[in-house]
C-alpha atoms as a PDB file:
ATOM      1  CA  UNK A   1       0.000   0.000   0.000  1.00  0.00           C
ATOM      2  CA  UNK A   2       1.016   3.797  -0.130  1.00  0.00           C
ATOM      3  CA  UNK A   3       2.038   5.680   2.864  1.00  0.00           C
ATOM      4  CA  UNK A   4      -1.341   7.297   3.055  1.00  0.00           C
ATOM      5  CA  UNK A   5      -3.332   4.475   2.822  1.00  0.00           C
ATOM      6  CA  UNK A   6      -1.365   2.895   5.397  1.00  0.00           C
ATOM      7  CA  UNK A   7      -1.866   5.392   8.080  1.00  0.00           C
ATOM      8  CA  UNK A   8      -5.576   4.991   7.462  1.00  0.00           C
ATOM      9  CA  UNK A   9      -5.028   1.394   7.948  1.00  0.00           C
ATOM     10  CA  UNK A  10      -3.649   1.599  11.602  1.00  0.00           C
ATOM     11  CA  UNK A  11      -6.194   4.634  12.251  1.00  0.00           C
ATOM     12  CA  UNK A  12      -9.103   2.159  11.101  1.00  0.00           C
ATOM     13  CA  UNK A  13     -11.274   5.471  10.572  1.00  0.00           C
ATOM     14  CA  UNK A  14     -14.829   4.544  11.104  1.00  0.00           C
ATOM     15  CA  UNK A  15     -17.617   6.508  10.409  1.00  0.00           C
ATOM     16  CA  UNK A  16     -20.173   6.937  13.168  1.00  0.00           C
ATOM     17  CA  UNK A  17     -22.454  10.282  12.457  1.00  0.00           C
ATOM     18  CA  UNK A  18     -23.475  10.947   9.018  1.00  0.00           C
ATOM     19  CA  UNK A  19     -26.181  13.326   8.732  1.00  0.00           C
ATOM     20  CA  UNK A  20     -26.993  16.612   7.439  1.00  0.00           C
ATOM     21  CA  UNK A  21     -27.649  19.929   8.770  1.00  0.00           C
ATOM     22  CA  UNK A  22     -29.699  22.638   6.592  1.00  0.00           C
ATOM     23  CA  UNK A  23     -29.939  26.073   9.181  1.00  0.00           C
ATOM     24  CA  UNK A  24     -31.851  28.922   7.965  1.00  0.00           C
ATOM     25  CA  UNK A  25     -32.393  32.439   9.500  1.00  0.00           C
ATOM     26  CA  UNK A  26     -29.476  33.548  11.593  1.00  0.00           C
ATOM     27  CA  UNK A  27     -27.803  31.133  13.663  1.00  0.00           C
ATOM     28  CA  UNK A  28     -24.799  30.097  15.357  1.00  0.00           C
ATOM     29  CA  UNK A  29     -23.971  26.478  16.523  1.00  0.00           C
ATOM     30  CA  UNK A  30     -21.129  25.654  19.033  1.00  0.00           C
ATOM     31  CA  UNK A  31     -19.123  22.082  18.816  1.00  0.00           C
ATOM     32  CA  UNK A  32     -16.843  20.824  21.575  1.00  0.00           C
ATOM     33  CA  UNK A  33     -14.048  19.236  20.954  1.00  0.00           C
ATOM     34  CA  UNK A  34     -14.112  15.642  20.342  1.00  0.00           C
ATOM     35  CA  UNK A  35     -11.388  12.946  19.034  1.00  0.00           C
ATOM     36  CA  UNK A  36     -11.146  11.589  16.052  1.00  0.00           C
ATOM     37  CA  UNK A  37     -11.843  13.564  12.579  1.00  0.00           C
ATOM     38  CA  UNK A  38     -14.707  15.737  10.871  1.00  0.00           C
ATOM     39  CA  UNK A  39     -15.620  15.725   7.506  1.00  0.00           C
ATOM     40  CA  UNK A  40     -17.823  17.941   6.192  1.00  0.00           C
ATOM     41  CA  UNK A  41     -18.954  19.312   2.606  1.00  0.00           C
ATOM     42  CA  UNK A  42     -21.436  22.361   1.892  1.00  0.00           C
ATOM     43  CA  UNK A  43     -24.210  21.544  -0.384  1.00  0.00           C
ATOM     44  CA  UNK A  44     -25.430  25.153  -1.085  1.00  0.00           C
ATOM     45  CA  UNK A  45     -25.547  28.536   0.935  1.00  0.00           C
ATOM     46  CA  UNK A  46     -22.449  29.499   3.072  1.00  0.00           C
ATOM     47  CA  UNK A  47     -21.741  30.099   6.619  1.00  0.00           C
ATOM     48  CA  UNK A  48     -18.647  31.085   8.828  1.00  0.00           C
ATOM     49  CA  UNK A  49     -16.081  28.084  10.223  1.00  0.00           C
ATOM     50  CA  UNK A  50     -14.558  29.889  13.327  1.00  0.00           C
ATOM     51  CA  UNK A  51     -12.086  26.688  14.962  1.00  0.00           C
ATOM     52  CA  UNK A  52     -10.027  27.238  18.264  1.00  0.00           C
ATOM     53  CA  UNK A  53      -6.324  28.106  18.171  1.00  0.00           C
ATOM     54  CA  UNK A  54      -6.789  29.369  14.901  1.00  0.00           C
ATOM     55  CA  UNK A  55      -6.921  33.048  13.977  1.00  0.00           C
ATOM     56  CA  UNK A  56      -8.722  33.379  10.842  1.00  0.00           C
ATOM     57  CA  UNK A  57     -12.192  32.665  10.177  1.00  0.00           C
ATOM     58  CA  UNK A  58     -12.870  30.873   7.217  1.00  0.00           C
ATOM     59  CA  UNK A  59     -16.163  31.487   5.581  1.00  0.00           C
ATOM     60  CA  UNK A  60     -17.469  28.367   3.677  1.00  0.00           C
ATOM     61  CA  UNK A  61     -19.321  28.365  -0.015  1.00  0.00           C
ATOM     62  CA  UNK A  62     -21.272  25.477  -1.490  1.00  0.00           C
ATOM     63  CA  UNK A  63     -19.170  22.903  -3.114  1.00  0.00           C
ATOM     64  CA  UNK A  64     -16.558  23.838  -0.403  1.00  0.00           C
ATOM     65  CA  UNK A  65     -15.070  20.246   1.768  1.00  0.00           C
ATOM     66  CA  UNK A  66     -13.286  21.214   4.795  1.00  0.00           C
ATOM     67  CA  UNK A  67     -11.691  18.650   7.378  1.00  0.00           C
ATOM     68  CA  UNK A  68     -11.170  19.254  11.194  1.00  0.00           C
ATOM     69  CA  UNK A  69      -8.658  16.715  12.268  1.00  0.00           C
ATOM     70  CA  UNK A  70      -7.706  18.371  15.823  1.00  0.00           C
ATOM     71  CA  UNK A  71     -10.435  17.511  17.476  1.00  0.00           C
ATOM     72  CA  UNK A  72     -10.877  21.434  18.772  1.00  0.00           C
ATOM     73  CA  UNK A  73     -14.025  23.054  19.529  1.00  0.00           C
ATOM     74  CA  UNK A  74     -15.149  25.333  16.900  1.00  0.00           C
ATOM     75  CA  UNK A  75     -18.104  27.108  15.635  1.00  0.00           C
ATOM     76  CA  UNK A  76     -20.416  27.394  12.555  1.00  0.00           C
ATOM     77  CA  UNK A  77     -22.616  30.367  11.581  1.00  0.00           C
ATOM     78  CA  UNK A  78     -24.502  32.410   9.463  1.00  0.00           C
ATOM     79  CA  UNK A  79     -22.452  35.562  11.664  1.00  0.00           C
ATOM     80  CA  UNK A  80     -19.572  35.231  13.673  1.00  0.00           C
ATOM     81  CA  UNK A  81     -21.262  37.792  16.029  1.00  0.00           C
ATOM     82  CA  UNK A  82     -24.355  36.059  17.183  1.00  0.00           C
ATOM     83  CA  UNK A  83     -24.211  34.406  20.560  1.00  0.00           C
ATOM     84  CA  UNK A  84     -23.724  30.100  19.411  1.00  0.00           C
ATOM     85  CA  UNK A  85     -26.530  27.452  20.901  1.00  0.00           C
ATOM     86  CA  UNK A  86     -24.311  24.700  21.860  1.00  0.00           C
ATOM     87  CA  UNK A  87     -24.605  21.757  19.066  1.00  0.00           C
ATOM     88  CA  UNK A  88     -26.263  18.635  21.556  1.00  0.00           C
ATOM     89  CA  UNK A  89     -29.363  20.812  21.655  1.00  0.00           C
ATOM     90  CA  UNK A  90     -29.557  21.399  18.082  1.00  0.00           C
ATOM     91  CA  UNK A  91     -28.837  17.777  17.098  1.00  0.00           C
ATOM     92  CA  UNK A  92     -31.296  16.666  19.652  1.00  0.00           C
ATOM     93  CA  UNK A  93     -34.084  17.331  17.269  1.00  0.00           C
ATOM     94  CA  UNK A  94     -35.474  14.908  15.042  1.00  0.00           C
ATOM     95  CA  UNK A  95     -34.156  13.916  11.661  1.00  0.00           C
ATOM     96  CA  UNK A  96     -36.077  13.757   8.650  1.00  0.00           C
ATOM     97  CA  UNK A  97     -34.804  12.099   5.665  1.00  0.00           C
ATOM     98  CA  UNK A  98     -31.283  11.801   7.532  1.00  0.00           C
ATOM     99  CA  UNK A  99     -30.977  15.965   8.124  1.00  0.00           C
ATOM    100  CA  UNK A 100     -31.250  18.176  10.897  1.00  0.00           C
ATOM    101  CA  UNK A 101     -33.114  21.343  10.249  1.00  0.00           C
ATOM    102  CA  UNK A 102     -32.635  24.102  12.318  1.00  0.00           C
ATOM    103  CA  UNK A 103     -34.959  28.156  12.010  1.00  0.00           C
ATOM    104  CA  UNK A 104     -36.546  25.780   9.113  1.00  0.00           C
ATOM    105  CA  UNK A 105     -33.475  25.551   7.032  1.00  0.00           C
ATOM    106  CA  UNK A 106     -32.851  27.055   3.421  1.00  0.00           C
ATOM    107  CA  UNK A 107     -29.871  28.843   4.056  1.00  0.00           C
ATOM    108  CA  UNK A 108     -27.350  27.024   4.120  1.00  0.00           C
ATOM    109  CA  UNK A 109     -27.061  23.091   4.160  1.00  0.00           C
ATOM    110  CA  UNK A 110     -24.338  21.031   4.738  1.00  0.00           C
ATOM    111  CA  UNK A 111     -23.569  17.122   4.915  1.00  0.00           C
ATOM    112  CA  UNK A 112     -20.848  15.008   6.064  1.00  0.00           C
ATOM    113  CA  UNK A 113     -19.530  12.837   8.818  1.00  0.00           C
ATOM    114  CA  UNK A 114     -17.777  12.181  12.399  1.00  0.00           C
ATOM    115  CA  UNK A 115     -15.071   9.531  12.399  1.00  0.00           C
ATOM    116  CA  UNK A 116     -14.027   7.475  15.273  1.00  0.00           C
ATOM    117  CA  UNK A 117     -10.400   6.341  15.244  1.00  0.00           C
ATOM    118  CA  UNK A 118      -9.986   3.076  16.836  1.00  0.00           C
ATOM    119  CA  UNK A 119      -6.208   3.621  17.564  1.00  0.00           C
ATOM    120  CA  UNK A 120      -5.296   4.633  20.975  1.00  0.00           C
ATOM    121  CA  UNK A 121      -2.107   6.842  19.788  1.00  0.00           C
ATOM    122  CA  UNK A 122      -4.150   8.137  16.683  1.00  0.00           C
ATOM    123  CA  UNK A 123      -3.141  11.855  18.477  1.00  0.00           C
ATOM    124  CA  UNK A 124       0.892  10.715  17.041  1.00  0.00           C
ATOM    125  CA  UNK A 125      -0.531  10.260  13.630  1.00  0.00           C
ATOM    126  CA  UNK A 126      -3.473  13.255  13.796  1.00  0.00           C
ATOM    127  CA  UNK A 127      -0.651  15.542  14.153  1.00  0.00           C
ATOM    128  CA  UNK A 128       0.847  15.507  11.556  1.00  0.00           C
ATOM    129  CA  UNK A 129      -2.204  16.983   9.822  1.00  0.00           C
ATOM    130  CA  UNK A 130      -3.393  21.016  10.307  1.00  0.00           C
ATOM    131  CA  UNK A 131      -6.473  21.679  12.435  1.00  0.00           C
ATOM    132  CA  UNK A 132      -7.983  23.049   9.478  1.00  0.00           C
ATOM    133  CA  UNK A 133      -7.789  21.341   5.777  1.00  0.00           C
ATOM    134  CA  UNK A 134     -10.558  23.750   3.623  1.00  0.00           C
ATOM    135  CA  UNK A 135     -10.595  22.455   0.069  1.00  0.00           C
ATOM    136  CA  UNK A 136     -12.461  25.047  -1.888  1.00  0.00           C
ATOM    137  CA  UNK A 137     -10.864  25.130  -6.027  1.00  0.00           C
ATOM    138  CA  UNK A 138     -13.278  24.158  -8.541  1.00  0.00           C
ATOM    139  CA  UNK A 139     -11.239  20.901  -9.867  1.00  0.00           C
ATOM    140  CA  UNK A 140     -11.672  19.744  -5.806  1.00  0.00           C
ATOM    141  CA  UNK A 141     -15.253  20.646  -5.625  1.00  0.00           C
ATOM    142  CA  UNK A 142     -15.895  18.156  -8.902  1.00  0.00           C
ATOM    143  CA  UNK A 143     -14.456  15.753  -7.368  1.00  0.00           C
ATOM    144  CA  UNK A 144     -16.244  15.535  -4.204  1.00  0.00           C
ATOM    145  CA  UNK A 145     -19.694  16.290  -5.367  1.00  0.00           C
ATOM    146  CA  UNK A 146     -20.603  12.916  -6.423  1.00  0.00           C
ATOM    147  CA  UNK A 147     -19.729  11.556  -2.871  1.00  0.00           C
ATOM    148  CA  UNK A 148     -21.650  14.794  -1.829  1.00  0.00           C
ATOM    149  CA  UNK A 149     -24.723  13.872  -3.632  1.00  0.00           C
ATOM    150  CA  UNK A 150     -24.789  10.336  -3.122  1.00  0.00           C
ATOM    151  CA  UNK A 151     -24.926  10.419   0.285  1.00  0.00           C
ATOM    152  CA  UNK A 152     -27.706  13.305   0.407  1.00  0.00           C
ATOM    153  CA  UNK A 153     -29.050  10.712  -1.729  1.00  0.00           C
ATOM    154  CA  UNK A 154     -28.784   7.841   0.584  1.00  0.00           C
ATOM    155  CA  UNK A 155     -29.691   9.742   4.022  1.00  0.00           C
ATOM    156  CA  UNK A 156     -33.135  11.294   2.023  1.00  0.00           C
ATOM    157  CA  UNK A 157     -34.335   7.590   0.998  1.00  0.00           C
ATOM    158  CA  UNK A 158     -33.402   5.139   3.876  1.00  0.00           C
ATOM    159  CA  UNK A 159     -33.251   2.076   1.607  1.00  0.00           C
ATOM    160  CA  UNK A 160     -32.159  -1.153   2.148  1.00  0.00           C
ATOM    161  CA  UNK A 161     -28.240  -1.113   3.533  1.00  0.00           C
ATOM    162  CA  UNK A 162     -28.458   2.676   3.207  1.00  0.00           C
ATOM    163  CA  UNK A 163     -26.342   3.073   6.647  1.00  0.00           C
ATOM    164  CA  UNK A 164     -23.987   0.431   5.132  1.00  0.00           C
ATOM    165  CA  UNK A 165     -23.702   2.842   1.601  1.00  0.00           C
ATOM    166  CA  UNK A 166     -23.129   6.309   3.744  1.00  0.00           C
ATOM    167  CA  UNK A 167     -20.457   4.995   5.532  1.00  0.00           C
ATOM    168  CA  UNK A 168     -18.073   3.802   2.341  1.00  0.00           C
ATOM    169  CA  UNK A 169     -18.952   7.084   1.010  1.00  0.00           C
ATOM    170  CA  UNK A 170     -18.493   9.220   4.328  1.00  0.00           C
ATOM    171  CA  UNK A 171     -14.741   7.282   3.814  1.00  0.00           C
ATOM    172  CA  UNK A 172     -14.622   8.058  -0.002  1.00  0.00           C
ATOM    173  CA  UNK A 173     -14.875  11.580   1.032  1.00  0.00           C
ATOM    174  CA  UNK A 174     -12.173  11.818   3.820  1.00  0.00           C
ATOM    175  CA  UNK A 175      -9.866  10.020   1.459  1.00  0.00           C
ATOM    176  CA  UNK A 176     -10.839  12.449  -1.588  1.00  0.00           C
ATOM    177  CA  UNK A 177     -10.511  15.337   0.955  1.00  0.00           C
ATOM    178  CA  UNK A 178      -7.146  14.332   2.186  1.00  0.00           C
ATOM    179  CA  UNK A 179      -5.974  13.660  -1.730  1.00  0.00           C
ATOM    180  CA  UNK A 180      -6.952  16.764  -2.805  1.00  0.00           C
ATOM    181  CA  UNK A 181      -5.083  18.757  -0.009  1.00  0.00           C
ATOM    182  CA  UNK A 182      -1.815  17.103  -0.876  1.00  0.00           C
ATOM    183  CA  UNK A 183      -2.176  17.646  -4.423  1.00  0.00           C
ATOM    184  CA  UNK A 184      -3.128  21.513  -3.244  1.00  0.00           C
ATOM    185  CA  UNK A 185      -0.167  21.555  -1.693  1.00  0.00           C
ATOM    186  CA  UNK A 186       2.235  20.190  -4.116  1.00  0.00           C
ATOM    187  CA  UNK A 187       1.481  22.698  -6.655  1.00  0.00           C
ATOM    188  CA  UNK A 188       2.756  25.610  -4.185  1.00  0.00           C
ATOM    189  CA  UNK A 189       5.985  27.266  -4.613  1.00  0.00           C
ATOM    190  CA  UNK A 190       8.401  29.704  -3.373  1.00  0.00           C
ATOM    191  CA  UNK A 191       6.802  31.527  -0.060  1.00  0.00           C
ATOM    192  CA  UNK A 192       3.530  29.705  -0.509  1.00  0.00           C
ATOM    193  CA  UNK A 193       4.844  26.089  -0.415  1.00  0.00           C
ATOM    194  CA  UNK A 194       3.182  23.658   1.861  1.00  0.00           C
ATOM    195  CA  UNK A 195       5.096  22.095   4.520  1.00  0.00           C
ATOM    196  CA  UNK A 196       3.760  18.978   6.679  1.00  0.00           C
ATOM    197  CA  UNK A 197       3.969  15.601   6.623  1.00  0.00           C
ATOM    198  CA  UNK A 198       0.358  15.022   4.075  1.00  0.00           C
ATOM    199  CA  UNK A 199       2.231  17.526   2.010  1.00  0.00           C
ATOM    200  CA  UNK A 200       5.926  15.521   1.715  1.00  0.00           C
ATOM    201  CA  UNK A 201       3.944  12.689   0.299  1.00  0.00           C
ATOM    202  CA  UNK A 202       2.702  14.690  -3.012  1.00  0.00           C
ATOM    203  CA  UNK A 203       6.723  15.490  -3.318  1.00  0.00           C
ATOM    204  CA  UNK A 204       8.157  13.471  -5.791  1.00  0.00           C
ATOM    205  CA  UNK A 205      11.628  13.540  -3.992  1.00  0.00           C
ATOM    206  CA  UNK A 206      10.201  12.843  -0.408  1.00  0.00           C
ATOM    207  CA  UNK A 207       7.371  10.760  -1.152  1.00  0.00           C
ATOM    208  CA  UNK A 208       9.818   8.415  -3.083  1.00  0.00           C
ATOM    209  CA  UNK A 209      11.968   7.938   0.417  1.00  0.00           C
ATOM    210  CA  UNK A 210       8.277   7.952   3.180  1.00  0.00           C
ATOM    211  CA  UNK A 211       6.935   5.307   0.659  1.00  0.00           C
ATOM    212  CA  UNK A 212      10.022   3.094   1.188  1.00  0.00           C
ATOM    213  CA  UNK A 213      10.175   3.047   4.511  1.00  0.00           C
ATOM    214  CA  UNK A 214       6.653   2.483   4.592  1.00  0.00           C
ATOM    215  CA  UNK A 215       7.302  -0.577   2.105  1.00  0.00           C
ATOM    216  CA  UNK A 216       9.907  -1.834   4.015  1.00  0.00           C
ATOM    217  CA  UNK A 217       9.826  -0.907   8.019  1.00  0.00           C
ATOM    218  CA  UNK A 218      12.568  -3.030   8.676  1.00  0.00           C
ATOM    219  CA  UNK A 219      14.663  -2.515   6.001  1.00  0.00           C
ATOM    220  CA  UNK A 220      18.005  -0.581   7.863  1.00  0.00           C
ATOM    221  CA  UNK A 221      17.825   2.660   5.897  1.00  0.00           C
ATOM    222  CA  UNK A 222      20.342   4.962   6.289  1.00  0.00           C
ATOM    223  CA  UNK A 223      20.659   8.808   5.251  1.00  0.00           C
ATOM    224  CA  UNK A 224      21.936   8.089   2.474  1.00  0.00           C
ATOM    225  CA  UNK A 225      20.046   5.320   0.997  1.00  0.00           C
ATOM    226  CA  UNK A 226      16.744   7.448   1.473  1.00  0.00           C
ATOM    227  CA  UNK A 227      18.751  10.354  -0.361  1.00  0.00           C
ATOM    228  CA  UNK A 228      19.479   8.242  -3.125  1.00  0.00           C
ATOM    229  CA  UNK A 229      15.959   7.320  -3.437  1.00  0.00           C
ATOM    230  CA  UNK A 230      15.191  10.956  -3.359  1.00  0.00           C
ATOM    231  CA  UNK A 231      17.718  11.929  -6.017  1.00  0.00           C
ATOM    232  CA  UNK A 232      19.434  14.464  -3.847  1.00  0.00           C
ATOM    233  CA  UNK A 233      22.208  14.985  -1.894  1.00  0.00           C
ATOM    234  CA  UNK A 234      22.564  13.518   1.543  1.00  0.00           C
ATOM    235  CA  UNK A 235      22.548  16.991   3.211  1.00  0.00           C
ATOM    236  CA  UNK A 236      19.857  18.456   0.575  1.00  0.00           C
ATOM    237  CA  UNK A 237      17.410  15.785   1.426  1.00  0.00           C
ATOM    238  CA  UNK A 238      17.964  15.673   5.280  1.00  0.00           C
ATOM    239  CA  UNK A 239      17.544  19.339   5.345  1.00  0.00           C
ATOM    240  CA  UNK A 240      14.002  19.281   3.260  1.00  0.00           C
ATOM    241  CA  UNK A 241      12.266  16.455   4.786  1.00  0.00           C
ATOM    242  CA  UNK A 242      13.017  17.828   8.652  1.00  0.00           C
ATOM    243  CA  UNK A 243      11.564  21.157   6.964  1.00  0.00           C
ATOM    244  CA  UNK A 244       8.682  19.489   5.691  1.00  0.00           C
ATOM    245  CA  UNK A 245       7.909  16.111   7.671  1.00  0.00           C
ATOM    246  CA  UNK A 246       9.012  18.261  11.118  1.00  0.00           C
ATOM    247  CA  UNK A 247      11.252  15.631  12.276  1.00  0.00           C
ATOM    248  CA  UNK A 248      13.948  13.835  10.400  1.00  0.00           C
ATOM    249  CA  UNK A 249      14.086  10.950   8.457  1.00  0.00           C
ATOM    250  CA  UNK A 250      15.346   8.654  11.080  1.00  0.00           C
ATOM    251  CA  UNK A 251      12.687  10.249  13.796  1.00  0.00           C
ATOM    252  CA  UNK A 252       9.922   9.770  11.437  1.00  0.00           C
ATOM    253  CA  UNK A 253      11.086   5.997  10.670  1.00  0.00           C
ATOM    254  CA  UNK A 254      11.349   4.990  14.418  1.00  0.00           C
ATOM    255  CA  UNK A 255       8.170   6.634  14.792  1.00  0.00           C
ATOM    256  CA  UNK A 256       6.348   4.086  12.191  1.00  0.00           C
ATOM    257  CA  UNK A 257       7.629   1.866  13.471  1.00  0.00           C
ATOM    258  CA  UNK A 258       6.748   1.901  16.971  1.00  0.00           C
ATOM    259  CA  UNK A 259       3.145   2.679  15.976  1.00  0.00           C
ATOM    260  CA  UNK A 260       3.688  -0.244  13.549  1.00  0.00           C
ATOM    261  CA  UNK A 261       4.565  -2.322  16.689  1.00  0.00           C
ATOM    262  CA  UNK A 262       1.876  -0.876  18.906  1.00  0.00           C
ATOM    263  CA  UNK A 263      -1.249  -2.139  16.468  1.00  0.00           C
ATOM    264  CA  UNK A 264       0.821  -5.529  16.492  1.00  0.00           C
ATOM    265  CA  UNK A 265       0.988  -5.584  20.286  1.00  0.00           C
ATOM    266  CA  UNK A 266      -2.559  -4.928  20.114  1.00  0.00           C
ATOM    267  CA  UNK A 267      -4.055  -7.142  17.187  1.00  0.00           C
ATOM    268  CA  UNK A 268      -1.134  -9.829  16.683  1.00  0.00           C
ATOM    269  CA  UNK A 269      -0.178 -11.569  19.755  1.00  0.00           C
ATOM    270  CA  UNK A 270       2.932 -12.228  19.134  1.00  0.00           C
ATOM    271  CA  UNK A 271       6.264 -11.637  21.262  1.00  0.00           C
ATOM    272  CA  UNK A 272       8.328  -9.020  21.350  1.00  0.00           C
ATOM    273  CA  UNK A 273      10.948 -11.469  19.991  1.00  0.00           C
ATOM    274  CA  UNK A 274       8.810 -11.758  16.878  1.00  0.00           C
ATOM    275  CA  UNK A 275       7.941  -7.671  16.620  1.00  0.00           C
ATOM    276  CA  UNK A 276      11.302  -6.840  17.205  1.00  0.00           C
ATOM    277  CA  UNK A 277      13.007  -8.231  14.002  1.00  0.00           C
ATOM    278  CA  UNK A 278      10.416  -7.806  11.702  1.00  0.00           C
ATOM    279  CA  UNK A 279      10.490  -3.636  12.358  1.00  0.00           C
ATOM    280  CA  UNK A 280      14.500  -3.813  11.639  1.00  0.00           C
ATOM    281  CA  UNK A 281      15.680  -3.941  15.850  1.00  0.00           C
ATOM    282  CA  UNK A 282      17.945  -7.107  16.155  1.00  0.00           C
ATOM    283  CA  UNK A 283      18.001  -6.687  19.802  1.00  0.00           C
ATOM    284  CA  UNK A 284      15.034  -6.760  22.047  1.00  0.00           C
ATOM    285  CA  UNK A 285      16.179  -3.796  24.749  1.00  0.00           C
ATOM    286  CA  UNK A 286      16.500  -1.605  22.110  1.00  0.00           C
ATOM    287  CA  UNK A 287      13.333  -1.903  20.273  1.00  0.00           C
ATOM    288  CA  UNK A 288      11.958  -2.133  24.060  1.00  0.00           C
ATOM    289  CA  UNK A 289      14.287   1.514  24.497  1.00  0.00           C
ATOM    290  CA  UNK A 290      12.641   3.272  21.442  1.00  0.00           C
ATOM    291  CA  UNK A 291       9.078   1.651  21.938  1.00  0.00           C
ATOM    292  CA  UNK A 292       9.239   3.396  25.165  1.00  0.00           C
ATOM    293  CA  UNK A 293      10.610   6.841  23.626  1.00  0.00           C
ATOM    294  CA  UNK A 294       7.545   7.161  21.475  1.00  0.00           C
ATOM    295  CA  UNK A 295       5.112   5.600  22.776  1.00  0.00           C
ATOM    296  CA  UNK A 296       5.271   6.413  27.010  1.00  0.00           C
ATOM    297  CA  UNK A 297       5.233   2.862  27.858  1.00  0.00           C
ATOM    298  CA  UNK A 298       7.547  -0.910  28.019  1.00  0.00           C
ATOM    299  CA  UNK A 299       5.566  -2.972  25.067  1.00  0.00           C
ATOM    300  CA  UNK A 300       4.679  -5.232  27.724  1.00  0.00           C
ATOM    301  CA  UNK A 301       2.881  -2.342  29.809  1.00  0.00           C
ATOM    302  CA  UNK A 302       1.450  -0.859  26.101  1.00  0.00           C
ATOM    303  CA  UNK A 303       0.311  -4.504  25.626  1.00  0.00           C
ATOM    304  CA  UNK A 304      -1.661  -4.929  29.094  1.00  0.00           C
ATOM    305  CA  UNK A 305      -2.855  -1.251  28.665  1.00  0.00           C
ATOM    306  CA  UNK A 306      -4.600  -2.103  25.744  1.00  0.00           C
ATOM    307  CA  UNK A 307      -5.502  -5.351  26.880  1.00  0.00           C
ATOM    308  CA  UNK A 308      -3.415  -7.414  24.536  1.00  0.00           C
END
């Protein structure tokens, strides 16, 4: 598989809230914060996406996808201004045909989904990603709008495996979502270029070396083995990936790998003897050392913690 489908792999994203929401008048809705991700597309109107920690206000437009993968509290409006109603009493309304309507809807609707992330260090992983991924180019919006109207399509009529048919599109649309934002990314230069881990995988140079080591885990790479992969100098390529993954090669491989071994300890059953080698660690203290390093805990504490 490819780097990003891997990291959906151990995140096992599952989709647990699709609806939509179609607010009319002037409103304001508060979320809290909440773990996992949020994927959400507008259908038609706009409204304001004001998210914690972050200092600009984006203001949405139909065809527009955003992502929140922070888990921060934010808010949605028709004006930033207006005092929010916190979102468990709006969504404690009934649903028709799948959607929420709230001041009897018209002005702006919206659909999408929550995702639940069945790993316990999905935070690790999550951060790699910005608390804010708002896809809104034309060529994005195509993309997405089948997905869009499916599901619209599916909530409305309620037939047979309909729950089944939102959720593989809900995960259609995170995965078209998270796509689109690499390829947004690649295509920026100079000032504007996009730095982050999501980002380093639409680089030709840097996605060549994160989808080797994501091949081969246990592989012993070196500097400058990845750098030859890469096509650039040893100190070239160091210096760009830190820049753009935000840790260095080496970091970012022991990091994979311990989460690697931490979805082991928790699915596999197998010793440490057995985990070690097969992530590239010949002795067992020091895969026990760097297990510990990233992930706060022995393997054999991670493994009763999680009730392996």
């Amino acid at each position: 598989m490819d780097p990003l489908s891997d990291v959906l792999a151990l995140l096992k994203p599952r989709s647990y809230v699709s609806a939509g929401f179609d607010a009319g008048g002037d409103w304001a809705v508060r979320y809290p914060p909440n773990i996992g991700i949020k994927c959400y597309s507008i259908v038609s109107g706009q409204c304001w996406l004001a998210v914690d920690g972050v200092a600009d206000p984006a203001l949405l437009k139909a065809g527009d996808c955003f992502l929140l993968p922070g888990g921060r509290p934010f808010v949605m409006a028709s004006d930033l201004s207006l005092p929010p109603t916190d979102s468990a009493e709006i969504f404690a309304a009934p649903r028709v045909d799948g959607v929420i309507h709230h001041n009897g809807g018209g002005a702006c609707l919206m659909v999408g989904s929550r995702f639940s992330l069945e790993y316990s260090h999905a935070g690790i992983l999550l951060a790699m990603l910005p608390p804010v991924v708002h896809l809104r180019r034309e060529a994005d919006q195509e993309a997405l709008l089948w997905s869009v109207k499916r599901m619209m399509r599916e909530l409305h009529e309620q037939r047979p495996g309909s729950a089944l048919m939102a959720e593989h599109l809900a995960h259609m649309m995170l995965i078209l979502a998270l796509r689109l934002h690499m390829e947004e990314g690649a295509k920026s230069t100079g000032a504007d270029a996009a730095v982050g881990w999501l980002f380093a995988l639409a680089d030709r140079q840097m996605g060549a070396a994160l989808s080797a080591m994501h091949a081969q885990p246990a592989q012993r790479w070196t500097l400058e083995a990845l750098a030859q992969l890469a096509g650039m100098s040893r100190s070239a390529f160091a210096l760009k990936f830190k820049t753009m993954v935000g840790a260095s090669a080496m970091e970012y491989l022991t990091r994979w790998r311990m989460l690697l071994a931490g979805d082991k300890l928790r699915h596999s059953g197998a010793p440490i003897s057995v985990i070690a080698p097969s992530l590239g660690y010949e002795s067992e203290s020091a895969f026990s050392t760097a297990f510990k390093r990233v992930m706060g805990s022995s393997p054999r504490e991670y493994a009763r913690q999680q009730g392996a």
